[in-house]
Each structure stands twice: as structure tokens, then as C-alpha cells.
PDB file of N, CA and C in Angstrom:
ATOM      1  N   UNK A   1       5.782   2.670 -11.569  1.00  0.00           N
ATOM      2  CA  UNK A   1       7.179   2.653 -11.936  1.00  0.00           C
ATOM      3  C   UNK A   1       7.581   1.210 -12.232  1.00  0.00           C
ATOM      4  N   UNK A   2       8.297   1.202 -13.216  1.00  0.00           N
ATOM      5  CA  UNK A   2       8.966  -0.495 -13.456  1.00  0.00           C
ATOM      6  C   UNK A   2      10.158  -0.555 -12.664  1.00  0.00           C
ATOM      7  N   UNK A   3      10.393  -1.668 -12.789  1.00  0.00           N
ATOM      8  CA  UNK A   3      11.506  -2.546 -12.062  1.00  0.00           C
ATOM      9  C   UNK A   3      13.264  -1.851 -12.710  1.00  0.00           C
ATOM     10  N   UNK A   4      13.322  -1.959 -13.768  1.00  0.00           N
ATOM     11  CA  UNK A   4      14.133  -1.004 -14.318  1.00  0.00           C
ATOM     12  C   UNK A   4      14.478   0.146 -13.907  1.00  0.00           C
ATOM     13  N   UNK A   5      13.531   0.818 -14.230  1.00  0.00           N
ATOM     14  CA  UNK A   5      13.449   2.606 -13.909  1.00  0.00           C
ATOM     15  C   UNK A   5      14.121   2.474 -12.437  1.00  0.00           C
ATOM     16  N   UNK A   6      13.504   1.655 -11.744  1.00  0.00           N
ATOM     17  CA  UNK A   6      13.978   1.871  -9.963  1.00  0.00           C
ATOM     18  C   UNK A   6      15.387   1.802  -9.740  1.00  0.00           C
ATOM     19  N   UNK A   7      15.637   0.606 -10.438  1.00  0.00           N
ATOM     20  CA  UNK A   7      17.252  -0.217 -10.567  1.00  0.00           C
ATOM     21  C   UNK A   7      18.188   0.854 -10.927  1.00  0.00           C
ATOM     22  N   UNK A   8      17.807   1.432 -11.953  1.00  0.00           N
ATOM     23  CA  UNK A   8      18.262   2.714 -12.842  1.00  0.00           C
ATOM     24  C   UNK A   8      18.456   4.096 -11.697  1.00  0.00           C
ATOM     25  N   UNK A   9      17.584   4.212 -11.332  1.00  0.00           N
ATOM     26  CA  UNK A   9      17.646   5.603 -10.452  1.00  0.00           C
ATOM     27  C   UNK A   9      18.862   5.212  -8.835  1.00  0.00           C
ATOM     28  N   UNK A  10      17.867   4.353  -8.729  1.00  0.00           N
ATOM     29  CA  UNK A  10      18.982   4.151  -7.465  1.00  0.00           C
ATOM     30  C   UNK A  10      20.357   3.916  -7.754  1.00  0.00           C
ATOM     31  N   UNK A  11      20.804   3.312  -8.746  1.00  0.00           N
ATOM     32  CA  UNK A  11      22.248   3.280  -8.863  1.00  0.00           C
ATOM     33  C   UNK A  11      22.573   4.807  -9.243  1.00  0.00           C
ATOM     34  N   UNK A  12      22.060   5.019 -10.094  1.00  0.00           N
ATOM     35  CA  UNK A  12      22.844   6.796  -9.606  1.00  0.00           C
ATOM     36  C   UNK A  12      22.805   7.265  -8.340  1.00  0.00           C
ATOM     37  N   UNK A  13      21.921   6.870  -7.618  1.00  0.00           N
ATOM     38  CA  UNK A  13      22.164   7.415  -6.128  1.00  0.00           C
ATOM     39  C   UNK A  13      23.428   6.460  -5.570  1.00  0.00           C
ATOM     40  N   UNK A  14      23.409   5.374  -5.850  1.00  0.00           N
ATOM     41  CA  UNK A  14      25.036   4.459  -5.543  1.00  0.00           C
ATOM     42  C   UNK A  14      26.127   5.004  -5.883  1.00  0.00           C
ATOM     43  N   UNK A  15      26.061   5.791  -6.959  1.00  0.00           N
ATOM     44  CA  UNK A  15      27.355   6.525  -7.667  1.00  0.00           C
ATOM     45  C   UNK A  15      27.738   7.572  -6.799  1.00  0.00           C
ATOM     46  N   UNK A  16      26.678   8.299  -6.600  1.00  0.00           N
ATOM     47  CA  UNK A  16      26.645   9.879  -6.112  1.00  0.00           C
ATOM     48  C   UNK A  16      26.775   9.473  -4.337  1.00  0.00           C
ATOM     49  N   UNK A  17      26.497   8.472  -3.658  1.00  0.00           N
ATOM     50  CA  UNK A  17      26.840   8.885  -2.343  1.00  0.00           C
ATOM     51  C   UNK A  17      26.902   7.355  -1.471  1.00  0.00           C
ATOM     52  N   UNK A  18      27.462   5.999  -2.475  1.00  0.00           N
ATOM     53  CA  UNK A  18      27.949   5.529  -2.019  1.00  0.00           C
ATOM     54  C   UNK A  18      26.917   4.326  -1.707  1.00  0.00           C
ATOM     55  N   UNK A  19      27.211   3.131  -1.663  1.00  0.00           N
ATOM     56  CA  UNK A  19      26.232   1.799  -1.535  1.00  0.00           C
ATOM     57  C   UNK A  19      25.939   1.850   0.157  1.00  0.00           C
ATOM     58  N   UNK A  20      26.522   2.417   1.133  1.00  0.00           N
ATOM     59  CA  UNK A  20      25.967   2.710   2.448  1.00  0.00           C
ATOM     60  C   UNK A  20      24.726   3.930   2.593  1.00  0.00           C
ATOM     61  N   UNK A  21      24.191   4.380   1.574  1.00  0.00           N
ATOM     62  CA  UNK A  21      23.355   5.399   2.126  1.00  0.00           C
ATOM     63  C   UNK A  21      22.132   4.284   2.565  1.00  0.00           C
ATOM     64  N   UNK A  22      20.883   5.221   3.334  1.00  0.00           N
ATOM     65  CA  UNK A  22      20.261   4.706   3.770  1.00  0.00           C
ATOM     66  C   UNK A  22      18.891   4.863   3.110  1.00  0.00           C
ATOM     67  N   UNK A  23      17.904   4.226   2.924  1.00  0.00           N
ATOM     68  CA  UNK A  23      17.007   4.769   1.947  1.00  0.00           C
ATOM     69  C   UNK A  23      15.757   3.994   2.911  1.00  0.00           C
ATOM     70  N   UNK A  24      15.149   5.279   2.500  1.00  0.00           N
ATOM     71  CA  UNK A  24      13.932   5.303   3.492  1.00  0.00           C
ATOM     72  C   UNK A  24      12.481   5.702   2.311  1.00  0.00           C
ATOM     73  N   UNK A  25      11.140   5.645   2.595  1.00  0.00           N
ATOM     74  CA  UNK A  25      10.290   5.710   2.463  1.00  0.00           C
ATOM     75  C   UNK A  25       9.282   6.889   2.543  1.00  0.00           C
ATOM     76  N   UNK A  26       9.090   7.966   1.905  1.00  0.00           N
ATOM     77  CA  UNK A  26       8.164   9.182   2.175  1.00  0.00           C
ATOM     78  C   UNK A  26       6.860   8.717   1.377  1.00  0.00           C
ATOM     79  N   UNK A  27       5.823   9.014   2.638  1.00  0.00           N
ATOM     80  CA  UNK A  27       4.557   8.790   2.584  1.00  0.00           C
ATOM     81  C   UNK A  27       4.129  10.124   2.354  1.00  0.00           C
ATOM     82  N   UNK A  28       2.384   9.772   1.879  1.00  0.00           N
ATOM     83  CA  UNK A  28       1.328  10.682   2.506  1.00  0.00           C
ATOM     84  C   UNK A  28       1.630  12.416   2.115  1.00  0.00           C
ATOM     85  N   UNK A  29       1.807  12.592   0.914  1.00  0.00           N
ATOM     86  CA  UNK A  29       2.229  13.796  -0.147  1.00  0.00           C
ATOM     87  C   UNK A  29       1.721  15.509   0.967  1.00  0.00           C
ATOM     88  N   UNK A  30       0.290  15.019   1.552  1.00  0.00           N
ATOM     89  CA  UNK A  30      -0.309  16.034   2.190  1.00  0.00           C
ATOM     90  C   UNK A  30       0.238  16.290   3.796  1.00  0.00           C
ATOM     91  N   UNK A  31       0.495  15.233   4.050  1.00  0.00           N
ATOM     92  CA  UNK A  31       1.201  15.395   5.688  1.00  0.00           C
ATOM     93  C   UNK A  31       2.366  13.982   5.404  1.00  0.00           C
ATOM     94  N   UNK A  32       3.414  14.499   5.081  1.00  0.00           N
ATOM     95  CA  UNK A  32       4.636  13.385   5.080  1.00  0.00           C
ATOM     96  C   UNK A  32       4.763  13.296   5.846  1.00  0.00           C
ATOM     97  N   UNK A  33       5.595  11.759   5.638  1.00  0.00           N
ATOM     98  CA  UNK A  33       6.330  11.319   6.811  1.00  0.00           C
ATOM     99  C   UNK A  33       7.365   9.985   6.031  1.00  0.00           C
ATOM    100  N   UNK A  34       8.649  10.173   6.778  1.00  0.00           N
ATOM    101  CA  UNK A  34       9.391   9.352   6.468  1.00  0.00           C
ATOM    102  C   UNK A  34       9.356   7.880   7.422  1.00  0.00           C
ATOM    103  N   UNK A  35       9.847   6.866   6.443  1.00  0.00           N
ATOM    104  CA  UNK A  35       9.343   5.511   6.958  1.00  0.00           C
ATOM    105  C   UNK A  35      10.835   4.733   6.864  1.00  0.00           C
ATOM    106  N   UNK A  36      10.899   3.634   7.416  1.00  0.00           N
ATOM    107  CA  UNK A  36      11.908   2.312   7.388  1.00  0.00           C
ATOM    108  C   UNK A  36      11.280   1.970   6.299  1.00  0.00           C
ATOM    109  N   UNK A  37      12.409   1.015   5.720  1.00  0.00           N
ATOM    110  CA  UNK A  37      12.058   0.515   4.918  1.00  0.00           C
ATOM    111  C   UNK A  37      11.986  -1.020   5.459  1.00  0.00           C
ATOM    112  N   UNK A  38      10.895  -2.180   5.812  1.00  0.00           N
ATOM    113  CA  UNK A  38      11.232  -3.519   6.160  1.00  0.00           C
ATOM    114  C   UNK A  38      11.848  -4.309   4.958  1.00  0.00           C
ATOM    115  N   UNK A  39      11.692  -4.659   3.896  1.00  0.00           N
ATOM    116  CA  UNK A  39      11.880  -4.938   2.944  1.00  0.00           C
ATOM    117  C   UNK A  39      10.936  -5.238   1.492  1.00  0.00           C
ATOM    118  N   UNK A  40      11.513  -6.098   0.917  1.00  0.00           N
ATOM    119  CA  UNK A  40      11.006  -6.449  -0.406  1.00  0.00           C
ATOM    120  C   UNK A  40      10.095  -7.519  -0.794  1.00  0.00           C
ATOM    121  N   UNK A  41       9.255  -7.791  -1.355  1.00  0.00           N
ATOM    122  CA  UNK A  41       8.726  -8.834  -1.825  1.00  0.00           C
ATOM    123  C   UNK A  41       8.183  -8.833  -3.264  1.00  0.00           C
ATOM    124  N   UNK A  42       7.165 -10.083  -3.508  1.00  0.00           N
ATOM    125  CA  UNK A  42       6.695  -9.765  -4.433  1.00  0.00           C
ATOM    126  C   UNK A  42       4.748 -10.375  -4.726  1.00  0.00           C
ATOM    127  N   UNK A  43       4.570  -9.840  -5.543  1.00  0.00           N
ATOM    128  CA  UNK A  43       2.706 -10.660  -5.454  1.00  0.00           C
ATOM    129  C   UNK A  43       2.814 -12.349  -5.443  1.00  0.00           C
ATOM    130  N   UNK A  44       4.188 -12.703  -6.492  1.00  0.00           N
ATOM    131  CA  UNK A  44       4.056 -14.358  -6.545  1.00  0.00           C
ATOM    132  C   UNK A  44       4.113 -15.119  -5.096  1.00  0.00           C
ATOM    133  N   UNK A  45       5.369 -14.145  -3.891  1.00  0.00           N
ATOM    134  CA  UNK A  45       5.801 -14.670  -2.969  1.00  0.00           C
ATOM    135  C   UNK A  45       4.397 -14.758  -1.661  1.00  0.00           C
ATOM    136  N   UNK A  46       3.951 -13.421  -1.558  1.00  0.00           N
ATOM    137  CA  UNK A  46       2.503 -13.168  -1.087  1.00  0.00           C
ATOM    138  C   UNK A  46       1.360 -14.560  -1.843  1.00  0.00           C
ATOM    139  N   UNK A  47       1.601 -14.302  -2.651  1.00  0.00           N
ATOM    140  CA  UNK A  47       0.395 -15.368  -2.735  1.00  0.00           C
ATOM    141  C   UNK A  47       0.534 -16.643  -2.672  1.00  0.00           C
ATOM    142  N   UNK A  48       1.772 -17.420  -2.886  1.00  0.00           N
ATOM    143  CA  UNK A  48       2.301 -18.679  -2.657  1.00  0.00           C
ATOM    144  C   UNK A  48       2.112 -18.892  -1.414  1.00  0.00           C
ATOM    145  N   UNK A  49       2.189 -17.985  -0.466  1.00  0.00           N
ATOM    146  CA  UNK A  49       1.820 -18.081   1.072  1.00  0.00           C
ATOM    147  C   UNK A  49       0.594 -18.742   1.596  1.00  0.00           C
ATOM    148  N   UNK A  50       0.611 -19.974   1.968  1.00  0.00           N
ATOM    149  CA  UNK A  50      -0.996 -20.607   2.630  1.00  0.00           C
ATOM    150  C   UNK A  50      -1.809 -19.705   4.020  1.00  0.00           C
ATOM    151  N   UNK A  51      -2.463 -18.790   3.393  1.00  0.00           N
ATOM    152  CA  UNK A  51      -3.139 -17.754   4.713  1.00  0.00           C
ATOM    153  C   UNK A  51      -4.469 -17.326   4.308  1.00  0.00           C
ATOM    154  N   UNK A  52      -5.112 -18.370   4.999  1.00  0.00           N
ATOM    155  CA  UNK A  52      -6.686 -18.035   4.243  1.00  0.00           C
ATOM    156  C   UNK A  52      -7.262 -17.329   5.127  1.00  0.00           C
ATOM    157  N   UNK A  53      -6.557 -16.013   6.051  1.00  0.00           N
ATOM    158  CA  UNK A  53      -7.286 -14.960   6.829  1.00  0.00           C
ATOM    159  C   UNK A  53      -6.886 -14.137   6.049  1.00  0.00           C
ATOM    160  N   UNK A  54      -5.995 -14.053   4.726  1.00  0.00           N
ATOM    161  CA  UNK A  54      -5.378 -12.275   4.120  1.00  0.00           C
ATOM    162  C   UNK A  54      -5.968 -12.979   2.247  1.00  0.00           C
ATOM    163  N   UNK A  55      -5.911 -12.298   1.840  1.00  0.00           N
ATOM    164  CA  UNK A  55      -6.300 -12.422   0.098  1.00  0.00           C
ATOM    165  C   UNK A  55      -4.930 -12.090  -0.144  1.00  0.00           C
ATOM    166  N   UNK A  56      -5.162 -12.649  -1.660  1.00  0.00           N
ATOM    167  CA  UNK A  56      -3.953 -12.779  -2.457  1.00  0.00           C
ATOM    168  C   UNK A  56      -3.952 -11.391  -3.369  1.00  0.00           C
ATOM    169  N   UNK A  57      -2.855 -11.207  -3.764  1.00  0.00           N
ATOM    170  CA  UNK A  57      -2.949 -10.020  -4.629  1.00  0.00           C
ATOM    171  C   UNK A  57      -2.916 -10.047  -6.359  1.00  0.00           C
ATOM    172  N   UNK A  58      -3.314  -9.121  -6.879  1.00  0.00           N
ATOM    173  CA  UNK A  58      -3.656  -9.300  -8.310  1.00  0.00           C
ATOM    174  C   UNK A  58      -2.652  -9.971  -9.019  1.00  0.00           C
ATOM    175  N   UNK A  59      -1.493  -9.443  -9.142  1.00  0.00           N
ATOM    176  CA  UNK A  59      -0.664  -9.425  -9.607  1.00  0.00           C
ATOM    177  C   UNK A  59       0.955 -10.457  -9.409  1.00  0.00           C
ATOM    178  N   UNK A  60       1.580 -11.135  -9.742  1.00  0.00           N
ATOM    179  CA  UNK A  60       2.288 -12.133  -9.109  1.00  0.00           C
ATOM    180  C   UNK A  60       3.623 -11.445  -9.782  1.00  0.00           C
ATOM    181  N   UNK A  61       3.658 -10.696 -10.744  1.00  0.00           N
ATOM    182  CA  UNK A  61       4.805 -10.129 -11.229  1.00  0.00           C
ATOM    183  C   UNK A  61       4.832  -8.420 -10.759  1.00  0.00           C
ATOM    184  N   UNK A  62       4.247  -8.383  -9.392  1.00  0.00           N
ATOM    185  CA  UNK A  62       4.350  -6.486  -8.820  1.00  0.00           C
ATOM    186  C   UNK A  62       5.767  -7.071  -7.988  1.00  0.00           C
ATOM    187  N   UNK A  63       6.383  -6.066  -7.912  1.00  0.00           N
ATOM    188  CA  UNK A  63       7.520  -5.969  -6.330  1.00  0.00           C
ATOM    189  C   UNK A  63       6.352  -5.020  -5.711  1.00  0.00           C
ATOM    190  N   UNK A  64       6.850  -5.413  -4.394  1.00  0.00           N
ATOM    191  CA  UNK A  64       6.434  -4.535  -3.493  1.00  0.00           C
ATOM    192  C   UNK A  64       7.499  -4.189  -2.210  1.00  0.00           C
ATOM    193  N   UNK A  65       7.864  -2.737  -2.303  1.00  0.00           N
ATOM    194  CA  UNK A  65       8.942  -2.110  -1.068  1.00  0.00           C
ATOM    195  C   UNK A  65       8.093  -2.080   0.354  1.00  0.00           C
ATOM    196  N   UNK A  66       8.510  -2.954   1.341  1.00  0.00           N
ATOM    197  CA  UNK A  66       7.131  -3.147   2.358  1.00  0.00           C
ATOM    198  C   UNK A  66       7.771  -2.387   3.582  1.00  0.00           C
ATOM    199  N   UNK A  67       7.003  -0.794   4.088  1.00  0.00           N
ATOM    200  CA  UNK A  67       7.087  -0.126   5.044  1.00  0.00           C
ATOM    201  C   UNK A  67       7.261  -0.628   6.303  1.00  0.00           C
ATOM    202  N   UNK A  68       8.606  -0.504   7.072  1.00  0.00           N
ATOM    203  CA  UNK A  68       8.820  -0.748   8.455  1.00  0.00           C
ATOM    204  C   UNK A  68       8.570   0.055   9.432  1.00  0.00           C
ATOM    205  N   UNK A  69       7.732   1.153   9.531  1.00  0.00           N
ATOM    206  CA  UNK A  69       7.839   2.155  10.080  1.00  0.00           C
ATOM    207  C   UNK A  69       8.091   3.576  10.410  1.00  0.00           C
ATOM    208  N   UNK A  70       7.253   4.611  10.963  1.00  0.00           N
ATOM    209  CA  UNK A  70       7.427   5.773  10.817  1.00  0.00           C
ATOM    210  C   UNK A  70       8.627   6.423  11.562  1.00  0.00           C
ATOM    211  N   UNK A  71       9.745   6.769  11.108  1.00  0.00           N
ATOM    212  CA  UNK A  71      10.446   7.718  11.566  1.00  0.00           C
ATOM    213  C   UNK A  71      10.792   8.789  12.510  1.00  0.00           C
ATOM    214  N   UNK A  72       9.864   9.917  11.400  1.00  0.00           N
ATOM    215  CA  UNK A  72       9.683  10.762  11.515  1.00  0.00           C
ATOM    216  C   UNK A  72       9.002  12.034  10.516  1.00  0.00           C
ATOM    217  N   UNK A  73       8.455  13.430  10.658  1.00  0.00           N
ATOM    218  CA  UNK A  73       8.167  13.791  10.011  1.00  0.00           C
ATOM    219  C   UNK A  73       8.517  13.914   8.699  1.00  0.00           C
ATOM    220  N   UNK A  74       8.127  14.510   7.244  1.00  0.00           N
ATOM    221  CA  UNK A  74       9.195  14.132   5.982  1.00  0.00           C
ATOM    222  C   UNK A  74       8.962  15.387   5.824  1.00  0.00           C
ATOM    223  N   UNK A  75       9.373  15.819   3.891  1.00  0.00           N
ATOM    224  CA  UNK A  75       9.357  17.016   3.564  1.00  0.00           C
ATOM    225  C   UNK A  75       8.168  16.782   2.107  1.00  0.00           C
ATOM    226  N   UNK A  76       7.044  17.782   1.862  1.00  0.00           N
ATOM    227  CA  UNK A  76       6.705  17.861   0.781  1.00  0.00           C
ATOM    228  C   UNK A  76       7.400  18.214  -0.505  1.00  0.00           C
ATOM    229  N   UNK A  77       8.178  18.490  -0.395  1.00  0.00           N
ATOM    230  CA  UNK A  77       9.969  18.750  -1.291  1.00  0.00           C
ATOM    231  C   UNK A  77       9.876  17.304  -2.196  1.00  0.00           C
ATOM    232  N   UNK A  78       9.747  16.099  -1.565  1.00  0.00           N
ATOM    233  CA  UNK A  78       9.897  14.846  -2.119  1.00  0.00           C
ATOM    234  C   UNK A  78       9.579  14.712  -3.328  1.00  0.00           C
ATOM    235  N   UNK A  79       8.241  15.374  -3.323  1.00  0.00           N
ATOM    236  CA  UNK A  79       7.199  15.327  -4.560  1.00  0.00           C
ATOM    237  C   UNK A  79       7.495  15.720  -5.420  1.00  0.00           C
ATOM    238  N   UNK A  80       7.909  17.289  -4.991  1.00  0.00           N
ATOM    239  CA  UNK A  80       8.584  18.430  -6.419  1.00  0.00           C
ATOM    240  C   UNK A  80       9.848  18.011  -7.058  1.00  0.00           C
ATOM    241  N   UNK A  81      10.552  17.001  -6.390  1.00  0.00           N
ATOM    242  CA  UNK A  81      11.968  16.784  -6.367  1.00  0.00           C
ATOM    243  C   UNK A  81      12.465  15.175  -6.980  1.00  0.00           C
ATOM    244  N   UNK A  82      11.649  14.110  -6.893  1.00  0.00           N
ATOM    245  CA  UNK A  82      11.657  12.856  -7.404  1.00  0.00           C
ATOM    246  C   UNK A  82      11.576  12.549  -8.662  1.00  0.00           C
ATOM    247  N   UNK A  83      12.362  11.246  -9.018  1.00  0.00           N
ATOM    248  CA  UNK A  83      13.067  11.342 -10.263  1.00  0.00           C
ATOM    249  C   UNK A  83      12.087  10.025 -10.889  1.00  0.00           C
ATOM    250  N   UNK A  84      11.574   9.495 -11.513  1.00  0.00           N
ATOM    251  CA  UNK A  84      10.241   9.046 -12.058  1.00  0.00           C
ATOM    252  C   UNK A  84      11.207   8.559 -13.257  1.00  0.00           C
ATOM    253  N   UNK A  85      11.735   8.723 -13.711  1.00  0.00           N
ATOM    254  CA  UNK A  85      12.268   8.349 -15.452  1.00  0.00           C
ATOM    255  C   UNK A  85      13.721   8.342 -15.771  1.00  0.00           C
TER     256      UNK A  85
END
């Protein structure tokens, strides 16, 4: 998904229920589960980082939404139901 498309979708979800909703993370299509979201980054910020125990990542222009944690169980619904475009 691009950076756009995301920007794009979620503000219709801003429209429809308000800049306080909470947006969370569904994993794992075969056994979901909903996640925190910790936050955002990106490959440039990751790799600018001096840590010669982790590798750098391909890419310096990816975002990446970085998982805070499991919740709780999710719904396979997510899959059939997510808006891609």
C-alpha cells in the first residue's frame, strides 16, 4: 500500500467517526489478533540509527506502522472487509 492510499482511507474513517477513534492493528489472517499500535517510523530513520547488533533495512523511503502489542483476539472479517484502494 502507498503512503497516499493510507492517508486517503483513514481520513474517511476521520469523517465517519471522528479524529478520537482508536486504531489498532489485525494480524495473522489465519488466527487474528488485534494489536496496539506503538507507532511510526521509517527505513531512513531505522537505518540512520548507529546499531551494529540489528541490520538496516532495504528501503529508506518504506513507513513502517510498528506493533505495540497484543490486545486481544481479532476477527477474520478484517480481510473480507478492508479497503486497499
Amino acid at each position: 500500500m502507498k503512503l497516499d492510499t493510507l492517508i486517503e482511507i483513514l481520513n474517511d474513517y476521520r469523517e465517519e467517526f471522528g479524529g478520537d477513534a482508536e486504531v489498532r492493528l489485525m494480524t495473522q489472517q489465519n488466527w487474528p489478533f488485534e494489536n496496539r499500535i506503538c507507532g511510526v517510523t521509517s527505513g531512513r530513520d531505522m537505518n540512520e540509527t548507529d546499531d551494529d547488533d540489528d541490520q538496516d533495512v532495504a528501503d529508506d523511503n518504506t513507513v513502517y506502522i510498528v506493533e505495540g502489542g497484543q490486545i486481544c483476539y481479532g476477527s477474520k472479517r478484517a480481510w473480507e472487509n478492508c479497503r486497499d484502494s
